[in-house]
PDB file of N, CA and C in Angstrom:
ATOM      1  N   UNK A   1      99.122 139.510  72.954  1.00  0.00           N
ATOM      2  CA  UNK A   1      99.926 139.525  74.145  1.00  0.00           C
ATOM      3  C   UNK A   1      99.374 138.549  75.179  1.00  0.00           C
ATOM      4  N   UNK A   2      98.048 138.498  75.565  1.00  0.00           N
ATOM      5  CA  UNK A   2      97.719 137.263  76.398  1.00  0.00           C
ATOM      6  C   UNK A   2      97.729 135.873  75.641  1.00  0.00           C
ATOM      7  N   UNK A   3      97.935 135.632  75.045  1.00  0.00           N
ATOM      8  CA  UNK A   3      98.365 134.466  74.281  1.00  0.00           C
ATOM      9  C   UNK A   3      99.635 133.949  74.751  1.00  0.00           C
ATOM     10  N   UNK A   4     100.320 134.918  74.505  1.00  0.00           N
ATOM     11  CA  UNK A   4     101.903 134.989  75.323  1.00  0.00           C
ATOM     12  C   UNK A   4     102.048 134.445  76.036  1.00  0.00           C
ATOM     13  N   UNK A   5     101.430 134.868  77.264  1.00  0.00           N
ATOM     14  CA  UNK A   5     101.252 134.519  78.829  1.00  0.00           C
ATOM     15  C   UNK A   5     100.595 133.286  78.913  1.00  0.00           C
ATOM     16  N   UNK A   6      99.797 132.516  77.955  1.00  0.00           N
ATOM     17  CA  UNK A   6      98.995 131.764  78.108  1.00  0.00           C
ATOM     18  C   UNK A   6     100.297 130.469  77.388  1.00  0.00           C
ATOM     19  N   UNK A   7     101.136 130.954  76.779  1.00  0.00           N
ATOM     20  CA  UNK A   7     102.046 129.792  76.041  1.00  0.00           C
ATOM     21  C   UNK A   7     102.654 129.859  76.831  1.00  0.00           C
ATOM     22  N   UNK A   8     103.373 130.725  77.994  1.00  0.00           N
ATOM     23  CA  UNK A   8     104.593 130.613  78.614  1.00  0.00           C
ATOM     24  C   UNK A   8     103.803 129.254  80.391  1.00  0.00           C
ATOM     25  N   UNK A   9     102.780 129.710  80.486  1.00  0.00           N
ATOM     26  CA  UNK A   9     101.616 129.187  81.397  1.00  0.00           C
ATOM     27  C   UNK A   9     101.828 127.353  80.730  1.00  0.00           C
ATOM     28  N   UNK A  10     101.783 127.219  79.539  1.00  0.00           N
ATOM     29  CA  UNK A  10     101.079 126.008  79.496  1.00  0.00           C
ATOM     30  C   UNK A  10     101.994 124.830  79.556  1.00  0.00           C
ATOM     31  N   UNK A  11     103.284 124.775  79.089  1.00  0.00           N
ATOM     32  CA  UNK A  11     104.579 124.224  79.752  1.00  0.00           C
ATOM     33  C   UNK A  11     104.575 123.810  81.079  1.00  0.00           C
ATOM     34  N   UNK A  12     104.821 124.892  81.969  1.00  0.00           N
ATOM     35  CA  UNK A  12     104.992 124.477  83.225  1.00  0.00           C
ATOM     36  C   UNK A  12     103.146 122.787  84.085  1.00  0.00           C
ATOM     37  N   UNK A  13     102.196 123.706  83.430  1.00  0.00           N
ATOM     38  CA  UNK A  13     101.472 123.077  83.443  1.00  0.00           C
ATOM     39  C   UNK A  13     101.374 121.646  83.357  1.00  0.00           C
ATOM     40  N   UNK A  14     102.017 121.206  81.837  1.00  0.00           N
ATOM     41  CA  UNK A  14     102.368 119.943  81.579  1.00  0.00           C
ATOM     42  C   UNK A  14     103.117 119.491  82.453  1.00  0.00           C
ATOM     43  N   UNK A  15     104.310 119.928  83.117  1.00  0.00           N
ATOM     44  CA  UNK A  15     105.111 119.327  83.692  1.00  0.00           C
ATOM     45  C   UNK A  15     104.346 118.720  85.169  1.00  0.00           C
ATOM     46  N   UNK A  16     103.699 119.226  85.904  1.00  0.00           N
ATOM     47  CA  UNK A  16     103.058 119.035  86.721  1.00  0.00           C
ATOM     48  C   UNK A  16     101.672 118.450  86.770  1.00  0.00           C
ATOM     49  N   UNK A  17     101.379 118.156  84.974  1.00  0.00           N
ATOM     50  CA  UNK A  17     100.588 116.820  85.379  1.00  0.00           C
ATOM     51  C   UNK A  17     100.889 115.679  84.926  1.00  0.00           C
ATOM     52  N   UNK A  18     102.381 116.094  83.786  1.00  0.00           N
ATOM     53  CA  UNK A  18     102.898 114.657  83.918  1.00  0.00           C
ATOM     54  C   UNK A  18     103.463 114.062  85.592  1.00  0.00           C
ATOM     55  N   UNK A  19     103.713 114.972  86.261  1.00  0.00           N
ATOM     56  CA  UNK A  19     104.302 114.950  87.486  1.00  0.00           C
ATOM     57  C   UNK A  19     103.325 113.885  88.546  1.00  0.00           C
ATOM     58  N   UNK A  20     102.322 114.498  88.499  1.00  0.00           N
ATOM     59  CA  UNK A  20     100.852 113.999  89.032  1.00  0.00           C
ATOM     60  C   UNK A  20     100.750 112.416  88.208  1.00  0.00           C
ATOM     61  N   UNK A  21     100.851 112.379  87.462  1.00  0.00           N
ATOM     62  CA  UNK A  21     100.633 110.904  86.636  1.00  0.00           C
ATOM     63  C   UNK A  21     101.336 110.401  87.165  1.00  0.00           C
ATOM     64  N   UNK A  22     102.867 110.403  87.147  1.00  0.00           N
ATOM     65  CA  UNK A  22     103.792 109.965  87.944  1.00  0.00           C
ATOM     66  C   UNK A  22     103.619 109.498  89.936  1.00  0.00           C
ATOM     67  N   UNK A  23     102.679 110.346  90.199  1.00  0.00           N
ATOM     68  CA  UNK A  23     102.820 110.198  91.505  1.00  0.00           C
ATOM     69  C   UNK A  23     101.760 109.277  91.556  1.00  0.00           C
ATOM     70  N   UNK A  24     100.918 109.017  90.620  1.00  0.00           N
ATOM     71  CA  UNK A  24      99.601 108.351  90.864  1.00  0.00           C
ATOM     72  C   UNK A  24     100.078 106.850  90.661  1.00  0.00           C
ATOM     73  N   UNK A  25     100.913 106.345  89.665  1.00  0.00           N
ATOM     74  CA  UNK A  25     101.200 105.463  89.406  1.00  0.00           C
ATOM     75  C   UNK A  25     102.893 104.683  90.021  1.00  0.00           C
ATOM     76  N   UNK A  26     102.622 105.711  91.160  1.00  0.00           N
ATOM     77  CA  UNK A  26     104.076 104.816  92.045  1.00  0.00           C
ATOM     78  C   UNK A  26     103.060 104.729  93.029  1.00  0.00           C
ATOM     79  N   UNK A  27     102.247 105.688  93.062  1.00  0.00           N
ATOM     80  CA  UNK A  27     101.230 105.159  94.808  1.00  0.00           C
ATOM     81  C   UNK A  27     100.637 104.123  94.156  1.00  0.00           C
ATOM     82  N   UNK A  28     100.082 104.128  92.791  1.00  0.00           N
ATOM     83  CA  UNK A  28      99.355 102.661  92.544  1.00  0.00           C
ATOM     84  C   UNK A  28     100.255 101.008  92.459  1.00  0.00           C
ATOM     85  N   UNK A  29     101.250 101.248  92.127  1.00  0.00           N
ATOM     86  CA  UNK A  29     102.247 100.461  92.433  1.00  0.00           C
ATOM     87  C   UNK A  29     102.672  99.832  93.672  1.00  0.00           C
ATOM     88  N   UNK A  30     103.386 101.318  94.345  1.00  0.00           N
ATOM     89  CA  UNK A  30     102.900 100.894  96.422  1.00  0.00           C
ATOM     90  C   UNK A  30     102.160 100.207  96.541  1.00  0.00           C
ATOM     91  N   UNK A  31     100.950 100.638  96.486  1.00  0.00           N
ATOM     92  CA  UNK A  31      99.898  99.711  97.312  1.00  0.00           C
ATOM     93  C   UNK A  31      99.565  98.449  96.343  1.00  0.00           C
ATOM     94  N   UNK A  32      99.628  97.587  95.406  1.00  0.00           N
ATOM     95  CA  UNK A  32      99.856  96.895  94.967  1.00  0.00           C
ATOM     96  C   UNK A  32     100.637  95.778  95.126  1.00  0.00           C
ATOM     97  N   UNK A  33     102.283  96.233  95.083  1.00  0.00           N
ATOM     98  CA  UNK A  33     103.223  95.384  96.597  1.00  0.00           C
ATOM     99  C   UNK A  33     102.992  95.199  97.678  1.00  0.00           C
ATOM    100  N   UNK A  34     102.657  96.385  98.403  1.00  0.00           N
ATOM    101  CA  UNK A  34     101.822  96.161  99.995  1.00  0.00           C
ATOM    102  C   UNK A  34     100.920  95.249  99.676  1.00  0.00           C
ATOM    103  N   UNK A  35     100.066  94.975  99.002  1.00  0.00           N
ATOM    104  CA  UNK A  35      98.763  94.475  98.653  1.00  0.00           C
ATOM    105  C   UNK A  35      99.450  92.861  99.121  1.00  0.00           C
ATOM    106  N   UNK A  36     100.301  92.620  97.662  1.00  0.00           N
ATOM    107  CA  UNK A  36     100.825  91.147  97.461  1.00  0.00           C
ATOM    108  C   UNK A  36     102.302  90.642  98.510  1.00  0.00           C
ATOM    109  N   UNK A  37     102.551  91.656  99.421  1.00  0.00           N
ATOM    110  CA  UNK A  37     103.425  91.243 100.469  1.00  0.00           C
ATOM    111  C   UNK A  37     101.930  91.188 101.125  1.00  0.00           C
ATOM    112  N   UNK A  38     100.823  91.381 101.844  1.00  0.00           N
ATOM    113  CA  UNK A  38     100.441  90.921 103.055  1.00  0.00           C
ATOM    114  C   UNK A  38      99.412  89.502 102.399  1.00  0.00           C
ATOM    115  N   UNK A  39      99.335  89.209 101.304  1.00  0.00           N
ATOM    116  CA  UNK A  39      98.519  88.568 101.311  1.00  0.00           C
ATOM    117  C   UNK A  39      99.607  87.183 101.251  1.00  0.00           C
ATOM    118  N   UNK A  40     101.029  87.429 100.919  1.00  0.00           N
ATOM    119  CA  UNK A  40     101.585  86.328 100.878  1.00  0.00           C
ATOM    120  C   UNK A  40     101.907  86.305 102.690  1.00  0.00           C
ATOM    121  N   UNK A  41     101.788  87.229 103.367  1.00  0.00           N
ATOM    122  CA  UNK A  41     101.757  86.881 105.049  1.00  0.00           C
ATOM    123  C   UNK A  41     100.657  86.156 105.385  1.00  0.00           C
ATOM    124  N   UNK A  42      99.677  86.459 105.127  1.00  0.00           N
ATOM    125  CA  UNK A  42      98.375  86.069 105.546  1.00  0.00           C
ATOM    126  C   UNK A  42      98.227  84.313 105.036  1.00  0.00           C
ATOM    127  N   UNK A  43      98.441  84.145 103.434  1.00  0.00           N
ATOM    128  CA  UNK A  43      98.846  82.425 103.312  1.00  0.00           C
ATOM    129  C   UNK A  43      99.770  81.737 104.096  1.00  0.00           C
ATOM    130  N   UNK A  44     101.340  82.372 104.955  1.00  0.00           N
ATOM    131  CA  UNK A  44     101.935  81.998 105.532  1.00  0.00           C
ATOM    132  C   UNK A  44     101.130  81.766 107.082  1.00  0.00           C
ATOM    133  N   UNK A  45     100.088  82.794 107.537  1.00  0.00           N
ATOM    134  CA  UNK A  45      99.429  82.330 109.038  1.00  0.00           C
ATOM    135  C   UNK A  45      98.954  82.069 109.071  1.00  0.00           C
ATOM    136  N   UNK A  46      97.637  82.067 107.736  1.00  0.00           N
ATOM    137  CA  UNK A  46      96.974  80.486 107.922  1.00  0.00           C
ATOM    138  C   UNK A  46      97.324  78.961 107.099  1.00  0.00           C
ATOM    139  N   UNK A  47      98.323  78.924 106.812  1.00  0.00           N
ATOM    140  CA  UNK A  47      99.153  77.802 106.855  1.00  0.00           C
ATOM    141  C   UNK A  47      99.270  77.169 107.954  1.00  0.00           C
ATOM    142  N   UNK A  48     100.313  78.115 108.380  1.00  0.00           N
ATOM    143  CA  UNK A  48     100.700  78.076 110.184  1.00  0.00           C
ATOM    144  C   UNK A  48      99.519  77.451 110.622  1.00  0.00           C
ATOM    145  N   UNK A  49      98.170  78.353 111.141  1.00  0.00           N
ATOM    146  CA  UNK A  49      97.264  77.886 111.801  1.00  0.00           C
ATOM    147  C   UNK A  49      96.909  76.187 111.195  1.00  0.00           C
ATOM    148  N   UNK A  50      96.659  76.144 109.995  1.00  0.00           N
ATOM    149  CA  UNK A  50      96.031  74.615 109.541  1.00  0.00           C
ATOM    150  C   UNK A  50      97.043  73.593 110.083  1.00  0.00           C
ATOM    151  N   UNK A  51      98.367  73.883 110.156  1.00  0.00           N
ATOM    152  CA  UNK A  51      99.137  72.732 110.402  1.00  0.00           C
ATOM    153  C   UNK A  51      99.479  72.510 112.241  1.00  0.00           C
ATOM    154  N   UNK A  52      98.811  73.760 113.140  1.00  0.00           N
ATOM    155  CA  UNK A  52      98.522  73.469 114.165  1.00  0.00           C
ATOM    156  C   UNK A  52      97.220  73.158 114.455  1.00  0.00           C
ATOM    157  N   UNK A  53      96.408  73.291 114.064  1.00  0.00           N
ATOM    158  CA  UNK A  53      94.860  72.540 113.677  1.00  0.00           C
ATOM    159  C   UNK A  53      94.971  71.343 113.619  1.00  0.00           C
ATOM    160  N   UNK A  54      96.013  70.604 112.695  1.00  0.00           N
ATOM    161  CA  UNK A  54      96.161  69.277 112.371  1.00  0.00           C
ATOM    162  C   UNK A  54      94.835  69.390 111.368  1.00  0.00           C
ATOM    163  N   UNK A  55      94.963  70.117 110.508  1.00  0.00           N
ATOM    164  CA  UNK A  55      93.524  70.435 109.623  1.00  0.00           C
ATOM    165  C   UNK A  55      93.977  69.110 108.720  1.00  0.00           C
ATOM    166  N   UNK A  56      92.856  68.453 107.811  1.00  0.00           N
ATOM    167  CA  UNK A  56      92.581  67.635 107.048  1.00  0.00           C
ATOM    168  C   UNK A  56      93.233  67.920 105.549  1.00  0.00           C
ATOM    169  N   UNK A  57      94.450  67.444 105.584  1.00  0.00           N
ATOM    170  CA  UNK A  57      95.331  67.608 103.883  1.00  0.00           C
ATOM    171  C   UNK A  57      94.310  66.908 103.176  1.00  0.00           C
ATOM    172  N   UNK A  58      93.608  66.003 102.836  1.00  0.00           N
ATOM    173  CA  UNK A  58      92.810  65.972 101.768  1.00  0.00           C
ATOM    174  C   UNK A  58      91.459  66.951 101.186  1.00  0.00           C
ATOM    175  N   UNK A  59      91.555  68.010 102.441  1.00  0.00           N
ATOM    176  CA  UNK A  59      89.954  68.919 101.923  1.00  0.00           C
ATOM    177  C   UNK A  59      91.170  70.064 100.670  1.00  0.00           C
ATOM    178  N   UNK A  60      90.430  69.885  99.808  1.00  0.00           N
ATOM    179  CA  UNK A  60      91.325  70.844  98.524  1.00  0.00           C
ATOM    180  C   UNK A  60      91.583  72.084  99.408  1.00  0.00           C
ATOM    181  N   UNK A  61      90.798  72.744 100.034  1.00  0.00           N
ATOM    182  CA  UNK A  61      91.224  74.447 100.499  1.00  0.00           C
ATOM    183  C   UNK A  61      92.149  73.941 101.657  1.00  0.00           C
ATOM    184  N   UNK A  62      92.413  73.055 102.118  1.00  0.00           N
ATOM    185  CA  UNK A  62      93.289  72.875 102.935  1.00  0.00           C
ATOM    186  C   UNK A  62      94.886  73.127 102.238  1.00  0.00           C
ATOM    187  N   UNK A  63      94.752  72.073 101.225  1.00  0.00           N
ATOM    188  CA  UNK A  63      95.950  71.319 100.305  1.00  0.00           C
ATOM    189  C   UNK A  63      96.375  72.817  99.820  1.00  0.00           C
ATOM    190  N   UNK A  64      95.398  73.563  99.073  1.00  0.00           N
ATOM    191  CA  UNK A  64      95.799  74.168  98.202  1.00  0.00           C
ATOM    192  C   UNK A  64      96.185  75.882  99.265  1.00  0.00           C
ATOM    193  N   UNK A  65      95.729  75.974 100.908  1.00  0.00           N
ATOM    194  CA  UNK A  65      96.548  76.957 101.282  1.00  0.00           C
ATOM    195  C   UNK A  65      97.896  76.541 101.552  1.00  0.00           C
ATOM    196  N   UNK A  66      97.853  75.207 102.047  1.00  0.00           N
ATOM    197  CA  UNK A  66      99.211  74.830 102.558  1.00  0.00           C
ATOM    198  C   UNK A  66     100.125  74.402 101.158  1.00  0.00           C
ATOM    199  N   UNK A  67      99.818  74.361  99.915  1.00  0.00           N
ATOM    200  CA  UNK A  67     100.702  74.114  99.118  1.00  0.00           C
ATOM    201  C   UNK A  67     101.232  75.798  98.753  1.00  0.00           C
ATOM    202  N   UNK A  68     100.089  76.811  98.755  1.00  0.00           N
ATOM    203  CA  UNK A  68     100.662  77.747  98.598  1.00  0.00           C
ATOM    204  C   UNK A  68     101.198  78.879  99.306  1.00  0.00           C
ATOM    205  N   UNK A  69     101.467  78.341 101.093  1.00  0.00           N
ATOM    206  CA  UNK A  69     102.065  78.661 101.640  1.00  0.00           C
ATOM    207  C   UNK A  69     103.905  78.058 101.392  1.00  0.00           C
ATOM    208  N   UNK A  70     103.781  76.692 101.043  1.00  0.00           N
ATOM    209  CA  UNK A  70     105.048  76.226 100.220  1.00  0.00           C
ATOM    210  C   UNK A  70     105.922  77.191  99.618  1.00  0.00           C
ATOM    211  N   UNK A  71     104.641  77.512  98.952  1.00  0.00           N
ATOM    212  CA  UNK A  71     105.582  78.682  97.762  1.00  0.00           C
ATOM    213  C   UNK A  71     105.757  79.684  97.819  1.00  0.00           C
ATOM    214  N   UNK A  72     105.089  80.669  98.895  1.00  0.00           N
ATOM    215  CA  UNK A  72     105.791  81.730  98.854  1.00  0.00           C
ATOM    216  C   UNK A  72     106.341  82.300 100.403  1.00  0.00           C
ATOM    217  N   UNK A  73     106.992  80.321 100.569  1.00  0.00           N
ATOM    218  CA  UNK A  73     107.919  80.727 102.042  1.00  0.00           C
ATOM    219  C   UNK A  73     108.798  80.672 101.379  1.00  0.00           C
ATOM    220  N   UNK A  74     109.473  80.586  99.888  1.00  0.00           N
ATOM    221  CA  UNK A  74     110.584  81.069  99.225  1.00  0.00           C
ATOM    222  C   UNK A  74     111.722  79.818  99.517  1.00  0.00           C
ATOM    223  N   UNK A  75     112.005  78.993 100.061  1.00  0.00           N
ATOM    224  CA  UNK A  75     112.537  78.019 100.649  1.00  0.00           C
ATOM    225  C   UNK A  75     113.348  78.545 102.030  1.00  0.00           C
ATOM    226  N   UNK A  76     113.401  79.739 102.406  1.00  0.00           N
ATOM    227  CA  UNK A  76     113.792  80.008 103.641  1.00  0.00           C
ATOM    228  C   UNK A  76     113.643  80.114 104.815  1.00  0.00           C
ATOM    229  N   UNK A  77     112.453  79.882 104.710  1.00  0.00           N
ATOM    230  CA  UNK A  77     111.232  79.463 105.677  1.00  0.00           C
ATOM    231  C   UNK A  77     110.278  78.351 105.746  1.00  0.00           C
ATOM    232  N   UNK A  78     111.353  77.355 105.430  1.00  0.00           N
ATOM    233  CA  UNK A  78     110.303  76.458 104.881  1.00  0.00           C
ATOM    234  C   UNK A  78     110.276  75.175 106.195  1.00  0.00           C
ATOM    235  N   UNK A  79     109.007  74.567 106.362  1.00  0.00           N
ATOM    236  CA  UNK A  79     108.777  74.085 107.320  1.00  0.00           C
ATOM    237  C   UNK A  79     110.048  72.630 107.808  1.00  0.00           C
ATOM    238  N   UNK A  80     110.109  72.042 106.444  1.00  0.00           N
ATOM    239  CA  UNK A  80     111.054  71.062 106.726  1.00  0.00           C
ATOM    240  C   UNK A  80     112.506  71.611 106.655  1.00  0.00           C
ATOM    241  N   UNK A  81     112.514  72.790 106.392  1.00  0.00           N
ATOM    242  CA  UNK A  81     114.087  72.614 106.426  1.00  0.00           C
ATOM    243  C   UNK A  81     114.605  74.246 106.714  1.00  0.00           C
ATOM    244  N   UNK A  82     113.733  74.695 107.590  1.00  0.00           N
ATOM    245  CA  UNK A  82     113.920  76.739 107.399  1.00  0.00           C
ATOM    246  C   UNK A  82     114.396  76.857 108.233  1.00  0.00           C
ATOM    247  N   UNK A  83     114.805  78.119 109.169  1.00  0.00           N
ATOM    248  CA  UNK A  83     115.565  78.864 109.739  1.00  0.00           C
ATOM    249  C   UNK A  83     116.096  78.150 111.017  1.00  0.00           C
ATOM    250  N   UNK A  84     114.903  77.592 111.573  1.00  0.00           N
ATOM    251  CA  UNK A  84     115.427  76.604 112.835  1.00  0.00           C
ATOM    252  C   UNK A  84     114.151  75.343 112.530  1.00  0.00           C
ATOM    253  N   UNK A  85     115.312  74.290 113.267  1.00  0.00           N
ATOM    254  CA  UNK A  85     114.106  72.800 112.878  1.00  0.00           C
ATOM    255  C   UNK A  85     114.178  72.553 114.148  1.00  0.00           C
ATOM    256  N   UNK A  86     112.998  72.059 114.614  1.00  0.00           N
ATOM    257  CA  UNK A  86     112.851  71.557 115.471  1.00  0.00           C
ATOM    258  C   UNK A  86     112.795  69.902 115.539  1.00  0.00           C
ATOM    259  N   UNK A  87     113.036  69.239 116.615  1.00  0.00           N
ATOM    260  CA  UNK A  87     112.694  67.617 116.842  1.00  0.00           C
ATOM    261  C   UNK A  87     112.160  67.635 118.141  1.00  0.00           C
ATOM    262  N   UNK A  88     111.230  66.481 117.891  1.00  0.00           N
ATOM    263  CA  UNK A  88     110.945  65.358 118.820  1.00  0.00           C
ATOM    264  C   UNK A  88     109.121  66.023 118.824  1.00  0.00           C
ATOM    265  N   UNK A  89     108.645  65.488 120.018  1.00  0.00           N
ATOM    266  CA  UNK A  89     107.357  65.951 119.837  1.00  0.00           C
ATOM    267  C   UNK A  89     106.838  67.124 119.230  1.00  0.00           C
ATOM    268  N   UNK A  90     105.646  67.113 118.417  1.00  0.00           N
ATOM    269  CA  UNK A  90     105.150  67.926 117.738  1.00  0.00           C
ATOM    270  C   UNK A  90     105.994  69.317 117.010  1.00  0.00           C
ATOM    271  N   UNK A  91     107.280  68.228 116.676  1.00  0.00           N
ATOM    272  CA  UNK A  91     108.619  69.191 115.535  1.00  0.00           C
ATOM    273  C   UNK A  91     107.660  69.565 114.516  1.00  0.00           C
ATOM    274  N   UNK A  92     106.839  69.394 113.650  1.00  0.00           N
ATOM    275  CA  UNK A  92     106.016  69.744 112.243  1.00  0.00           C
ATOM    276  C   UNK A  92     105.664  70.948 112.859  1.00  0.00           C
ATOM    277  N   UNK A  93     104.297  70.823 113.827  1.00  0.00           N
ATOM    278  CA  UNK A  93     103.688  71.850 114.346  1.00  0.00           C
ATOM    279  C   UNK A  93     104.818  72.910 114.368  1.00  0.00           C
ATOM    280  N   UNK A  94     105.727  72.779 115.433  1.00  0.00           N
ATOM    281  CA  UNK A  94     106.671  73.836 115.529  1.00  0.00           C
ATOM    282  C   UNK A  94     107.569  74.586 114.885  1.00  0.00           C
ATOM    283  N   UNK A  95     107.977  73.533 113.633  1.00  0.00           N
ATOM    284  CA  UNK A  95     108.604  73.931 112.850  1.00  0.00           C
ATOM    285  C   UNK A  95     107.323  74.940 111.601  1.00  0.00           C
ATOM    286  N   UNK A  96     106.640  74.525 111.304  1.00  0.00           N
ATOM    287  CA  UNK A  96     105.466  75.441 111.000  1.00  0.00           C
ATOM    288  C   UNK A  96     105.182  76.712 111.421  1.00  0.00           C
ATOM    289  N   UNK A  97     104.852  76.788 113.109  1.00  0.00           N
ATOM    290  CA  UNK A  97     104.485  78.099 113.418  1.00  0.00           C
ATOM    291  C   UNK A  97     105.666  79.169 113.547  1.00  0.00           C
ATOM    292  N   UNK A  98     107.024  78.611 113.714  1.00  0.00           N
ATOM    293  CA  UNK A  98     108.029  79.084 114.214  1.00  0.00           C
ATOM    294  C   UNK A  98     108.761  79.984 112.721  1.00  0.00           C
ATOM    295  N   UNK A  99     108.906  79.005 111.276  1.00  0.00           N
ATOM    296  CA  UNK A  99     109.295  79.406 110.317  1.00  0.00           C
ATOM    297  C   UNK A  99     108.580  79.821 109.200  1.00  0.00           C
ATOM    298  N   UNK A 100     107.029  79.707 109.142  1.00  0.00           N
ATOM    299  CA  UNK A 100     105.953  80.593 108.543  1.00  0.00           C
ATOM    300  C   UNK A 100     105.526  81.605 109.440  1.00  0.00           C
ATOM    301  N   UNK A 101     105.782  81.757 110.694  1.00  0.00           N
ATOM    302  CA  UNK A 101     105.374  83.047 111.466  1.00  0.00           C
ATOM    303  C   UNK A 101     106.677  84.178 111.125  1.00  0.00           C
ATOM    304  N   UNK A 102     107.929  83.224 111.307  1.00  0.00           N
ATOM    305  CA  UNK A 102     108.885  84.840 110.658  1.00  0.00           C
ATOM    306  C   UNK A 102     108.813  84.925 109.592  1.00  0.00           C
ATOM    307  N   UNK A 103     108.405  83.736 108.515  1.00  0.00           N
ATOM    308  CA  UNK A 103     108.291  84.410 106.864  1.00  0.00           C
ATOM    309  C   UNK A 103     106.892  85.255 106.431  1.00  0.00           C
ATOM    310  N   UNK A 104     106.254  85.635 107.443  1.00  0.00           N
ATOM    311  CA  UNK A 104     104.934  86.336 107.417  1.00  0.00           C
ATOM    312  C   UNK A 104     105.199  87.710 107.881  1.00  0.00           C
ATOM    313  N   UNK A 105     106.193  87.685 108.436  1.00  0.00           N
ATOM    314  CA  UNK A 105     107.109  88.867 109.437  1.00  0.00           C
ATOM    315  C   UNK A 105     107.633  89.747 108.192  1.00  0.00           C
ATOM    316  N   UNK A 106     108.396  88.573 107.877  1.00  0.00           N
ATOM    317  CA  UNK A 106     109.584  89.520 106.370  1.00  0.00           C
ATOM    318  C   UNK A 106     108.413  90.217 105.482  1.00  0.00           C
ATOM    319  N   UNK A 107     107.564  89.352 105.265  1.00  0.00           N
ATOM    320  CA  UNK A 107     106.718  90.068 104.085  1.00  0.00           C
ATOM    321  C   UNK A 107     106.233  91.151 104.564  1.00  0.00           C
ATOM    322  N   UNK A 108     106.069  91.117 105.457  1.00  0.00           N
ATOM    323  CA  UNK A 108     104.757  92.468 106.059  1.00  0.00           C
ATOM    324  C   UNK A 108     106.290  93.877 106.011  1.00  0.00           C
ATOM    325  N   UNK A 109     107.153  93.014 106.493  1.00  0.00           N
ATOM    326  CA  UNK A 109     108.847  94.099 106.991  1.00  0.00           C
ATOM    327  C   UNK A 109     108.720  94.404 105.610  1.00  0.00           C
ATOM    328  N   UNK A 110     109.199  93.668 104.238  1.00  0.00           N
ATOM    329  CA  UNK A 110     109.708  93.992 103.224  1.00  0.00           C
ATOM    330  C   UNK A 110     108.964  94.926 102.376  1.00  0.00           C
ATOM    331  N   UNK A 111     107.535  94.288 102.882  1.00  0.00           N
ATOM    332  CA  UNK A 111     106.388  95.055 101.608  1.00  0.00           C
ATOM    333  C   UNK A 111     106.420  96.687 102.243  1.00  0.00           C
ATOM    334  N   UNK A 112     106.194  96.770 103.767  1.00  0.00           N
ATOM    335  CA  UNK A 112     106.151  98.096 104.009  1.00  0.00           C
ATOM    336  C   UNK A 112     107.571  99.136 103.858  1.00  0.00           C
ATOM    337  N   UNK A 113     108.711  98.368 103.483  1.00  0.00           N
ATOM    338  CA  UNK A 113     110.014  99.122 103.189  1.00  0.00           C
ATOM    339  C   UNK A 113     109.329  99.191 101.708  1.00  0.00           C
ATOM    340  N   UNK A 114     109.333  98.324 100.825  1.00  0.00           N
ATOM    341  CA  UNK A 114     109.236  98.641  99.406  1.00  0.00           C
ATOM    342  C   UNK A 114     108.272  99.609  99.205  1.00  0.00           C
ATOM    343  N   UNK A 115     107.026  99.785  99.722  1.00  0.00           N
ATOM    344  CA  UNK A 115     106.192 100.814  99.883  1.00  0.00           C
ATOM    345  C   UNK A 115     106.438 101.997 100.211  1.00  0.00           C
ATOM    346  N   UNK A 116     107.232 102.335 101.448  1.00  0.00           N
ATOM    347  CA  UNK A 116     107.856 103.686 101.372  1.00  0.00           C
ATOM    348  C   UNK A 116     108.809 103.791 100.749  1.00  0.00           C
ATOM    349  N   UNK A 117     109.855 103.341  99.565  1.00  0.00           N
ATOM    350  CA  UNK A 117     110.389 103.463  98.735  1.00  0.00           C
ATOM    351  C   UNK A 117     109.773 104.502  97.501  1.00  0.00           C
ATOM    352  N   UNK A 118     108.539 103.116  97.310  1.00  0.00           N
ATOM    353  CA  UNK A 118     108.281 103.825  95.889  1.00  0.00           C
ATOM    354  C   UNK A 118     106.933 104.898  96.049  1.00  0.00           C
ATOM    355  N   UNK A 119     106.430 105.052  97.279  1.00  0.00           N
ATOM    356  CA  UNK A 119     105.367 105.997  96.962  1.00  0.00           C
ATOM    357  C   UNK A 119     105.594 107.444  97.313  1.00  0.00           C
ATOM    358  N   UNK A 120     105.074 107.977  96.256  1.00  0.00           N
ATOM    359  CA  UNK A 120     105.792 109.633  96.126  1.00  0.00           C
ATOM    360  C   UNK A 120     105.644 110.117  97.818  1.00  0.00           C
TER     361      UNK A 120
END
């Protein structure tokens, strides 16, 4: 008879640590996106910053933040041709801080919506 009780017990059990597995691996997920939305913000502001620096395009860590700020301003934010362009004096600079500062915005906006989406 306690056997009984111990089979009817062990079902529910399972369900609640497949349940638990489940919750572990959408929070590990969450924070994972959060992770790779702020770090693609963070290449977008110091982008930003190097190209108001007037930092040196030939030092490789220069080239290679500002090329990969390129890429994950998605082309909608992109300095030569994103949301608003600016002209005449120091248009680069501006167009830089103005359209990698809101594509640093979206990511941080998007990653923390996708995050409370998926974490239990």
């Amino acid at each position: 008879m306690a056997t009984d009780a111990k089979a009817e017990r062990t079902p529910g059990k399972d369900k609640r640590s497949v349940r638990g597995a489940v919750d572990t691996v959408r929070a590990r997920l969450a924070q994972l996106i959060w992770l790779v939305c702020v770090l693609a913000a963070l290449v977008l502001a110091v982008g930003a910053l190097l190209v108001a620096l007037k930092a040196n395009k030939d030092n490789d860590l220069v080239s290679f933040v500002l090329s990969a700020a390129d890429a994950v301003d998605l082309g909608v934010f992109s300095r030569a041709d994103g949301i608003k362009e600016f002209v005449g004096e120091n248009a680069g600079v501006k167009n830089a801080l103005f359209n990698w500062g809101l594509g640093a915005i979206a990511w941080l906006v998007v990653g923390r919506i996708l995050d409370r989406l998926i974490r239990p």
